[in-house]
Protein backbone atom coordinates (compact mmCIF):
# COMPACT_ATOMS: atom_id res chain seq x y z
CA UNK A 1 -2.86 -30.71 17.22
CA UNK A 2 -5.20 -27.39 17.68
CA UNK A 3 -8.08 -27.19 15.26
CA UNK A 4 -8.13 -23.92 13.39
CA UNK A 5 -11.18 -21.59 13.44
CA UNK A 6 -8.81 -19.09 12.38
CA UNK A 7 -8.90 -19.37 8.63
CA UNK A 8 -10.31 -17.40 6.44
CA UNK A 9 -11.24 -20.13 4.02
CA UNK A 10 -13.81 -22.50 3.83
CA UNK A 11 -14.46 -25.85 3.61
CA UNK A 12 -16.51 -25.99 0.28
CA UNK A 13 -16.08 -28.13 -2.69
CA UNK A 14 -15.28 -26.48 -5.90
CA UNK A 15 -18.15 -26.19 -8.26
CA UNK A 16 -18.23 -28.78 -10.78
CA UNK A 17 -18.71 -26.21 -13.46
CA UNK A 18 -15.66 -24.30 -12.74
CA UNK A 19 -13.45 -27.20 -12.71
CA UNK A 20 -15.02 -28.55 -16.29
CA UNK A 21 -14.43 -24.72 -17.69
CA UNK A 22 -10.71 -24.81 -16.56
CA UNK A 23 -10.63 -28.49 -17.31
CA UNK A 24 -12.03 -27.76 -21.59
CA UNK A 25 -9.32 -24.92 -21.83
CA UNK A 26 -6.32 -27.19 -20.31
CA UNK A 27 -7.31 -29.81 -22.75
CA UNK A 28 -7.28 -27.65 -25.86
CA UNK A 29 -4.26 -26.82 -26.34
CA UNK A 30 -1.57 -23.59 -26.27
CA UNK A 31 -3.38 -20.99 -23.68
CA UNK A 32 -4.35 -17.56 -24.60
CA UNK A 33 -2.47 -14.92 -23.47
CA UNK A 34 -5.55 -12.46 -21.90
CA UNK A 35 -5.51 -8.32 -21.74
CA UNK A 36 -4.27 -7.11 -18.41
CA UNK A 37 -7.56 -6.09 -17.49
CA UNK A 38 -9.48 -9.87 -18.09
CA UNK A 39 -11.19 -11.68 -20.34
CA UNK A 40 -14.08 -9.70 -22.01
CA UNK A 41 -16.88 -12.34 -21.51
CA UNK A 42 -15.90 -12.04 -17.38
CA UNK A 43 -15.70 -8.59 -17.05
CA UNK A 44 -19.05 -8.33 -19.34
CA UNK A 45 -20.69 -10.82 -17.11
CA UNK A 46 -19.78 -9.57 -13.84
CA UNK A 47 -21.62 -6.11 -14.52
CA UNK A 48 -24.71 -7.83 -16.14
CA UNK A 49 -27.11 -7.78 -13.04
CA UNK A 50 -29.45 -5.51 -13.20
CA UNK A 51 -28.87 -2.82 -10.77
CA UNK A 52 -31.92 -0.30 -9.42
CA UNK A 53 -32.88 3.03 -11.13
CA UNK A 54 -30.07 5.75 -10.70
CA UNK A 55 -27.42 3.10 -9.83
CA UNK A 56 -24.49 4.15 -12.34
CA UNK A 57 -24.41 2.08 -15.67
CA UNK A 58 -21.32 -0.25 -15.97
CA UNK A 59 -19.67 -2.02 -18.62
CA UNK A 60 -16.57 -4.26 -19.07
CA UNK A 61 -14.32 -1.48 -19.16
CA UNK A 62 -15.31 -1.01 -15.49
CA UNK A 63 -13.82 -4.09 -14.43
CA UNK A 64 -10.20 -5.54 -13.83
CA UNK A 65 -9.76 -8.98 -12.80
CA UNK A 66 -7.03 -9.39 -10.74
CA UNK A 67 -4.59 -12.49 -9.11
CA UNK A 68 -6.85 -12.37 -6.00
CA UNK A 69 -8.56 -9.74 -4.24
CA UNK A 70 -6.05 -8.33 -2.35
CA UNK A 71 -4.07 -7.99 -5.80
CA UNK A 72 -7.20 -5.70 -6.79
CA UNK A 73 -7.41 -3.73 -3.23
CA UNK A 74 -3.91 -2.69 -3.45
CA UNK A 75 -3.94 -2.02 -6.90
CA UNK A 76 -6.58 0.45 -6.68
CA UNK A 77 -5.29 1.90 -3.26
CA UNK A 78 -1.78 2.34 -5.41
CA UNK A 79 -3.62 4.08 -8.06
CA UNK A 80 -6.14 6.88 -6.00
CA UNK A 81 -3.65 7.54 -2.89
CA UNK A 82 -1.02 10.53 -2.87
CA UNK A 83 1.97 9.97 -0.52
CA UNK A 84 0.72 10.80 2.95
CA UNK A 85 -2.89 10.57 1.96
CA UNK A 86 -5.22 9.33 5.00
CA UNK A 87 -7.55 6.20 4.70
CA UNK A 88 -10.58 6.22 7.22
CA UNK A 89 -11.40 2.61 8.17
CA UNK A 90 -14.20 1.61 10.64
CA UNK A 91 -13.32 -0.85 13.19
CA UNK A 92 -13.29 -3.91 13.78
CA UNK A 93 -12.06 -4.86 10.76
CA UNK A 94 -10.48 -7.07 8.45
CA UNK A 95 -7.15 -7.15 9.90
CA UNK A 96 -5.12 -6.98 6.26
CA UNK A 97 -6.07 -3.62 5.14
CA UNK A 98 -3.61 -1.96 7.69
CA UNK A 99 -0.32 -3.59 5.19
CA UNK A 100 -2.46 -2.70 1.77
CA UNK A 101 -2.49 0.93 3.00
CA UNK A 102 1.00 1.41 4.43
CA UNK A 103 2.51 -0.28 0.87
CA UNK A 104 0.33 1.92 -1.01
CA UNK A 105 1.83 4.89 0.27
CA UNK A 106 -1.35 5.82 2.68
CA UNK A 107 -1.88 6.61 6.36
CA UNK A 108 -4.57 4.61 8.12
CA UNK A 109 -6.98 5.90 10.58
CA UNK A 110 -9.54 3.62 12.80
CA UNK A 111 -12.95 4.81 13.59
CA UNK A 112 -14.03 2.76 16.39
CA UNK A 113 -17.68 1.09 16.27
CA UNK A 114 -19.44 -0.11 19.51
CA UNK A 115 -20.22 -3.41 19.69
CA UNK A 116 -23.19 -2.74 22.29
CA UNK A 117 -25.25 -0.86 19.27
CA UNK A 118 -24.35 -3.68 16.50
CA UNK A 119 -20.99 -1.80 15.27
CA UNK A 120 -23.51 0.74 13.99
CA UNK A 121 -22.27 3.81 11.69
CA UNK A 122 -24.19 7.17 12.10
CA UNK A 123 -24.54 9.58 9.75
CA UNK A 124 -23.48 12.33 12.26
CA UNK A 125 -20.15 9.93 13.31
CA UNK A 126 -19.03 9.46 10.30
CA UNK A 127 -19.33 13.44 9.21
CA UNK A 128 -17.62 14.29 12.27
CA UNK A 129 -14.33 11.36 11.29
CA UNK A 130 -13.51 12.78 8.12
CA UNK A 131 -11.96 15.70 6.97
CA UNK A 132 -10.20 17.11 3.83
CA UNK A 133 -6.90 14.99 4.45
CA UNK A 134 -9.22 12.10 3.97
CA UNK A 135 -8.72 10.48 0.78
CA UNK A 136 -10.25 6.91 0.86
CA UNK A 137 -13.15 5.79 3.18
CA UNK A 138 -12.73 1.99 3.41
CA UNK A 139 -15.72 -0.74 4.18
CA UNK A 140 -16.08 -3.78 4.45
CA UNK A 141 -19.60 -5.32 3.49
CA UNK A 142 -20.60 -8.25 5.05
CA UNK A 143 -18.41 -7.46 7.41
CA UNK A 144 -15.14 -8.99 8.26
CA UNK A 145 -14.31 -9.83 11.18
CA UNK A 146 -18.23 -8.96 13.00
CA UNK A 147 -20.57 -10.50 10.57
CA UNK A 148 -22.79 -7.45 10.78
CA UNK A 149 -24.41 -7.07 6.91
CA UNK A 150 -25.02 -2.98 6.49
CA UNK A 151 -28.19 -2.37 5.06
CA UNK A 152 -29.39 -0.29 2.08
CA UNK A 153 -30.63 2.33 4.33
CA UNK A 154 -27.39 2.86 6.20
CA UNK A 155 -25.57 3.24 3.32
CA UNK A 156 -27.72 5.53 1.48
CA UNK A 157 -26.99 7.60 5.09
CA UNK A 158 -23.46 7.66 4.44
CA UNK A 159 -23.55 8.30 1.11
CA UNK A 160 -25.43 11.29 1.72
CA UNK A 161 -22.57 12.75 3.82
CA UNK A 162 -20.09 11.33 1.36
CA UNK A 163 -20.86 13.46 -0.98
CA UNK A 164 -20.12 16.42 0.25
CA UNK A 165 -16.47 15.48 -0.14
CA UNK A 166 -15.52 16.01 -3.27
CA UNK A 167 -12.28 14.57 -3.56
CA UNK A 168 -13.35 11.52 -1.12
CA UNK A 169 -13.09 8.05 -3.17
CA UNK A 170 -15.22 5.43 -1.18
CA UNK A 171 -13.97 1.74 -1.53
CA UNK A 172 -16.18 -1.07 -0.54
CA UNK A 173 -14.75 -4.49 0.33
CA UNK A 174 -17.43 -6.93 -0.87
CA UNK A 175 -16.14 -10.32 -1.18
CA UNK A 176 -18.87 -12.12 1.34
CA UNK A 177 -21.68 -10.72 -0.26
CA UNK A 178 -23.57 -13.68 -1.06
CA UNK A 179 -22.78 -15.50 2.61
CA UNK A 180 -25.60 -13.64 4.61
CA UNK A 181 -28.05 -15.37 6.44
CA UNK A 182 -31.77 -12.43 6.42
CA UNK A 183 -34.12 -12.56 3.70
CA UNK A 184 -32.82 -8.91 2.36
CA UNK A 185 -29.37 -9.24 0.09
CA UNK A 186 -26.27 -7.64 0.87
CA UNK A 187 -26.39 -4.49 -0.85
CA UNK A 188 -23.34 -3.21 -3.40
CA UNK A 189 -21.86 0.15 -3.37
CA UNK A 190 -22.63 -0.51 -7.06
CA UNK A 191 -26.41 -0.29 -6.73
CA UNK A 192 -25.94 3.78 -5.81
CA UNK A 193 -26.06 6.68 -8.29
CA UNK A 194 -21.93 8.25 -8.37
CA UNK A 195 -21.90 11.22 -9.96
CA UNK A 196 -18.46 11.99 -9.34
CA UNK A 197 -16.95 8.89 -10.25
CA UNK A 198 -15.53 7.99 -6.82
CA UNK A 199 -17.43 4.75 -5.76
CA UNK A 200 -14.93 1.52 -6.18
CA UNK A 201 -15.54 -1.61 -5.20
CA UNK A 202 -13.34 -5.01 -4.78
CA UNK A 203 -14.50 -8.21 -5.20
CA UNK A 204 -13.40 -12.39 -5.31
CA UNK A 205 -14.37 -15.81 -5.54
CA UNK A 206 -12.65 -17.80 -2.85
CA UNK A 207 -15.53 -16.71 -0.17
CA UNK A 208 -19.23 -16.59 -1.71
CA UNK A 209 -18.37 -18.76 -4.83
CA UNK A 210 -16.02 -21.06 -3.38
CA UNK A 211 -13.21 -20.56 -5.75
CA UNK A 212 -10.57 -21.69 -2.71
CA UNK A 213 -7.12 -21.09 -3.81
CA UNK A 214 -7.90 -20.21 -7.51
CA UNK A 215 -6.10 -16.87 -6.95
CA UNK A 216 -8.74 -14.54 -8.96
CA UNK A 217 -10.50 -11.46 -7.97
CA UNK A 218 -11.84 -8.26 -9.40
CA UNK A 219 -12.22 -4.64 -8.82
CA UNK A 220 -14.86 -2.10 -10.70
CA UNK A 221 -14.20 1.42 -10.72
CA UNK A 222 -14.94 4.30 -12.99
CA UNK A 223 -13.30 4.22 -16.46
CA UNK A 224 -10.60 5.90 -16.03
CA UNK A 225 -9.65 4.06 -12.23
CA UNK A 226 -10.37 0.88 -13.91
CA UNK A 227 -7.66 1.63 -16.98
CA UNK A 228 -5.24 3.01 -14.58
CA UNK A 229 -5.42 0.05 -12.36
CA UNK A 230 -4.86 -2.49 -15.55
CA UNK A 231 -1.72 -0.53 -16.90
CA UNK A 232 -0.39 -1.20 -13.10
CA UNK A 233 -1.61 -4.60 -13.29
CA UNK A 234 0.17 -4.94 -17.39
CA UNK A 235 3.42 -2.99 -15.69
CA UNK A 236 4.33 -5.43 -13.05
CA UNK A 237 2.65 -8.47 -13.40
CA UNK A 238 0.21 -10.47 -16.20
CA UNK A 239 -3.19 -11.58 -16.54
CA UNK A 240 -5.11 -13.98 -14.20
CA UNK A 241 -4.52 -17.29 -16.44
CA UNK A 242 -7.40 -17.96 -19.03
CA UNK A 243 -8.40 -21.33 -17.25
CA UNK A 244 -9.00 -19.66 -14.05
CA UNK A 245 -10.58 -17.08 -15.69
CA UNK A 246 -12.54 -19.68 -17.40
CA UNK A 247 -13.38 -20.86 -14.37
CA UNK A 248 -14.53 -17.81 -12.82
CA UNK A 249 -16.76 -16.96 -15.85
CA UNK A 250 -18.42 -20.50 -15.03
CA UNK A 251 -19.26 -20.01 -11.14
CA UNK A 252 -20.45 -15.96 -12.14
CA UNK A 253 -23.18 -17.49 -14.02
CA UNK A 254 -24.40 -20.09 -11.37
CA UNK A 255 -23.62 -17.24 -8.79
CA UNK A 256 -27.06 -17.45 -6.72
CA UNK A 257 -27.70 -21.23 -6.62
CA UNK A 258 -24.03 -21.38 -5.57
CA UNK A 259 -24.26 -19.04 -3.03
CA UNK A 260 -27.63 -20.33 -1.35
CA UNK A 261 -25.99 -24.25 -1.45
CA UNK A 262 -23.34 -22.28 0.59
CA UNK A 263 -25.41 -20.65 3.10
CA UNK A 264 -27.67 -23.72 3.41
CA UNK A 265 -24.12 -26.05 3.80
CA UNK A 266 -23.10 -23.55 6.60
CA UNK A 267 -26.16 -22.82 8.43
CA UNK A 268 -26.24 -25.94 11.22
CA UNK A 269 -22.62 -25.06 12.41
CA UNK A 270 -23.57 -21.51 12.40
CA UNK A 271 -26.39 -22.55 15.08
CA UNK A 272 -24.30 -24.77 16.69
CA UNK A 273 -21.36 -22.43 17.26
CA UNK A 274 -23.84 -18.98 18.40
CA UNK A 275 -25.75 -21.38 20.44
CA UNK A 276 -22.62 -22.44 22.45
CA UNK A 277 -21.79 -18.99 22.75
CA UNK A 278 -25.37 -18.03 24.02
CA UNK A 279 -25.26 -20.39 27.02
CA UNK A 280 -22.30 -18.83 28.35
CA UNK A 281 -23.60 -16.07 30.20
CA UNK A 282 -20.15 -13.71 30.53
CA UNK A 283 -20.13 -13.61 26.93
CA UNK A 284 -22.65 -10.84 25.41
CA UNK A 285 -25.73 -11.52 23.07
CA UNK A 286 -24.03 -11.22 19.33
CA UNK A 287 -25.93 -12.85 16.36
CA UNK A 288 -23.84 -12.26 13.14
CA UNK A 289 -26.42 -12.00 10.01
CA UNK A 290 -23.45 -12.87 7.21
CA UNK A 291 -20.12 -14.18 6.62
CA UNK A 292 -19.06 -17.29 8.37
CA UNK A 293 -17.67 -15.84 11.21
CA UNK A 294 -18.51 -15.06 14.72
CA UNK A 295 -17.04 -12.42 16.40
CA UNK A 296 -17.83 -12.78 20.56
CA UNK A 297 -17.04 -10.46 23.36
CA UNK A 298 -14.48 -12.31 25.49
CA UNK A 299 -13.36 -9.40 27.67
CA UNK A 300 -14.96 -11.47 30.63
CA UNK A 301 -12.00 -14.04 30.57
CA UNK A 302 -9.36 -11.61 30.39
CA UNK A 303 -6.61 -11.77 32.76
CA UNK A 304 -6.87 -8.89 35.32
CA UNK A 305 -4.28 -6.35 35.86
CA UNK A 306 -2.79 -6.32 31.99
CA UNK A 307 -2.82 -4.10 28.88
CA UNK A 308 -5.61 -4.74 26.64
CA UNK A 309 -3.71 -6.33 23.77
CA UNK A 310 -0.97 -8.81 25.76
CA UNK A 311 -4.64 -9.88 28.11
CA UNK A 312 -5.71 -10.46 24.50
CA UNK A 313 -2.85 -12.55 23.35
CA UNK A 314 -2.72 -14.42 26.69
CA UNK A 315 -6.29 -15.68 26.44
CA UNK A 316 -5.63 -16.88 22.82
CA UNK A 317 -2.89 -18.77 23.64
CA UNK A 318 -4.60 -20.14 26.29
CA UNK A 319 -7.45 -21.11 23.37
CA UNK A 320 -4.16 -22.56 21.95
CA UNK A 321 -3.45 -24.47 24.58
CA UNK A 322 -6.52 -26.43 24.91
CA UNK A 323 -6.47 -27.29 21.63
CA UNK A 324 -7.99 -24.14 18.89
CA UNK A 325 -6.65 -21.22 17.02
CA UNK A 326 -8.36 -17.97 16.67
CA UNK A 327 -7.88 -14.79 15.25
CA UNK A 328 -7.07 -12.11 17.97
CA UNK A 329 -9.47 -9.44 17.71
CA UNK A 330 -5.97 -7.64 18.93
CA UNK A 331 -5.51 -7.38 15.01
CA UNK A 332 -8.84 -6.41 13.98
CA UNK A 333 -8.83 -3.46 16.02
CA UNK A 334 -10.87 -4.82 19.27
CA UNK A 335 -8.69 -6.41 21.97
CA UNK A 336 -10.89 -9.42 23.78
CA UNK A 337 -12.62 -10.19 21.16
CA UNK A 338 -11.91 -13.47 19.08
CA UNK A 339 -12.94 -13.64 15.26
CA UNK A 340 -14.15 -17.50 15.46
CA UNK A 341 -14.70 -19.24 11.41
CA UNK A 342 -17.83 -22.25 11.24
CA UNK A 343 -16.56 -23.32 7.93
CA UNK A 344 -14.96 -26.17 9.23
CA UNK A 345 -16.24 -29.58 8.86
CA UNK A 346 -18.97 -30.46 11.64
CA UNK A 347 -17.14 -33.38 13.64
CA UNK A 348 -13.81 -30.76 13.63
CA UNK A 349 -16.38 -28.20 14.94
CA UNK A 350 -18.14 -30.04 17.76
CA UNK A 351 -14.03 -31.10 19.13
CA UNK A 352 -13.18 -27.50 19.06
CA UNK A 353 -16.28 -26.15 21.11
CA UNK A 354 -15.74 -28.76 23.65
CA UNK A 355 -12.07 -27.85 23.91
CA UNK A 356 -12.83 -24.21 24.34
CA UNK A 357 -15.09 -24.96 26.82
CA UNK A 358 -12.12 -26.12 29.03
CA UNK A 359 -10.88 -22.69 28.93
CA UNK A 360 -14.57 -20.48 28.66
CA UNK A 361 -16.53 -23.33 30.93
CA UNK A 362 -19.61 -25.03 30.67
């Protein structure tokens, strides 16, 4: 049977507080029926860091907790996109957006990153992608499927060109934030002044807080975004359940020590898997500084004489084949490449490198 590396979930244990805060609500009796929006105490809590000077000041009425966060992506892609409206997404990328945009109603348009300068994004490339049609500029940060973390400096650079579209909204993807692996944190779209009320930003639990299969996630957005999104959310579905929410509240306030167990938990497979990848010398240097994914240049092993994406396909099946599934960078925008997940246990990880070896060599 082939072992995955494909998932995008972990192998972490759930926090014991989360499963006592579900576990006090399930045991008290008939469960409270929450707002659309979430429980006060979580959306209170999930804005309480303090954030640098000029960063915008946020309050529960900022935040929607949603059934997951693709429930809160597409509900704030529904709410900011006219019919037609274009959606700029650097690539590679997570490869789910590309549905979230076409059911909301939007167009989506790659801007292709080079993985020989880091998947860097310059201030003078990024002026030069969008344009008036643009509507949504969508990031992810940590990045999914590369690993690259964007500092504060590069995104103070975009923001500066950013803002000279008025009607741009600028959604950040932020769900890995606390699986990074440098001394500096991941820095939030959140921590930057908005003057114009068009910075939004989606977040969950199932990745830096271990929440695996809970089904909760969360957006914040200005006011008015954030109401919007919750009369969707009242319209056509219901609130996350109050012991999941419970739960959420729990790991929220542990956030940090949970997120550093994590990191520490995944750091010897992360070694284990780039150092594999080092010693094979057809595969370019990459050291991912977040997430708990590598993403390596396999072009080398492609198949001559085919298109980009079925050489792609062929050399994952042929991964397959010996035994271990990986995503296709096909999907993420970057044929040859292979998004490759550590989160495994270590005995599943150590089988799957030496199968792949049968197919990359020794």
């Amino acid at each position: 049977m082939p072992i995955s590396l494909a998932s995008g979930y972990g192998n972490f244990a759930v926090p014991a507080a989360a499963s006592a805060a579900a576990a006090r609500l399930l045991g008290s009796g008939p469960l409270e029926v929450l707002p659309a929006a979430g429980s006060e105490a979580l959306r209170t809590a999930l804005v309480a860091a303090g954030r640098p000077a000029g960063a915008v000041p946020l309050s529960a009425e900022n935040v929607v907790v949603t059934p997951g966060a693709k429930a809160a992506l597409f509900a704030l892609l529904k709410t900011v996109l006219r019919p037609g409206d274009e959606v700029l997404l650097p690539t590679p990328n997570w490869f789910g957006f590309a549905a979230l945009v076409e059911q909301a109603g939007g167009r989506l348009r790659t801007l292709p990153l080079n993985p020989a300068d880091d998947y860097a994004l310059r201030a003078d490339q990024l002026r030069a992608a969008l344009s008036e049609r643009t509507r949504v500029l969508l990031l992810s940060n940590p990045n999914n499927p590369s690993g690259r973390l964007y500092r504060r400096a590069e995104l103070t650079e975009w923001l500066t060109v950013t803002r000279d579209f008025p009607d741009l909204f600028v959604l950040s993807d932020e769900i890995y934030n606390l699986i990074h692996f440098v001394a500096e944190p991941a820095p939030s779209l959140l921590d930057f002044p908005d003057p114009r009320g068009r910075h939004l930003v989606v977040n969950g639990f199932s990745k830096s807080l271990a929440l695996i299969g809970w089904g909760v996630g969360y957006l914040v957005a200005p006011a008015a975004v954030a109401r919007a999104c919750a009369d969707w959310q009242h319209a056509t579905g219901c609130a996350v359940p109050a012991p999941t929410q419970a739960a959420a509240l729990a790991v929220t306030e542990q956030a940090a020590v949970i997120g550093a167990k994590l990191v520490a938990q995944l750091r010897p497979n992360r070694a284990r898997l780039l150092d594999f990848l080092a010693a094979r010398p057809a595969i370019p240097p990459a050291r991912p500084t977040a997430t708990y994914y590598a993403y390596p240049d396999l072009r080398a092993y492609l198949r001559p004489g085919l298109p980009p994406a079925e050489a792609s396909a062929e050399l994952i099946t042929r991964l397959h084949q010996a035994g271990v599934d990986v995503v296709d960078g096909t999907s993420c925008g970057t044929p040859g490449f292979a998004r490759i997940s550590y989160a495994i246990p270590e005995t599943d990880l150590t089988e799957a490198l030496r199968r792949m070896s049968e197919v990359l060599g020794n």
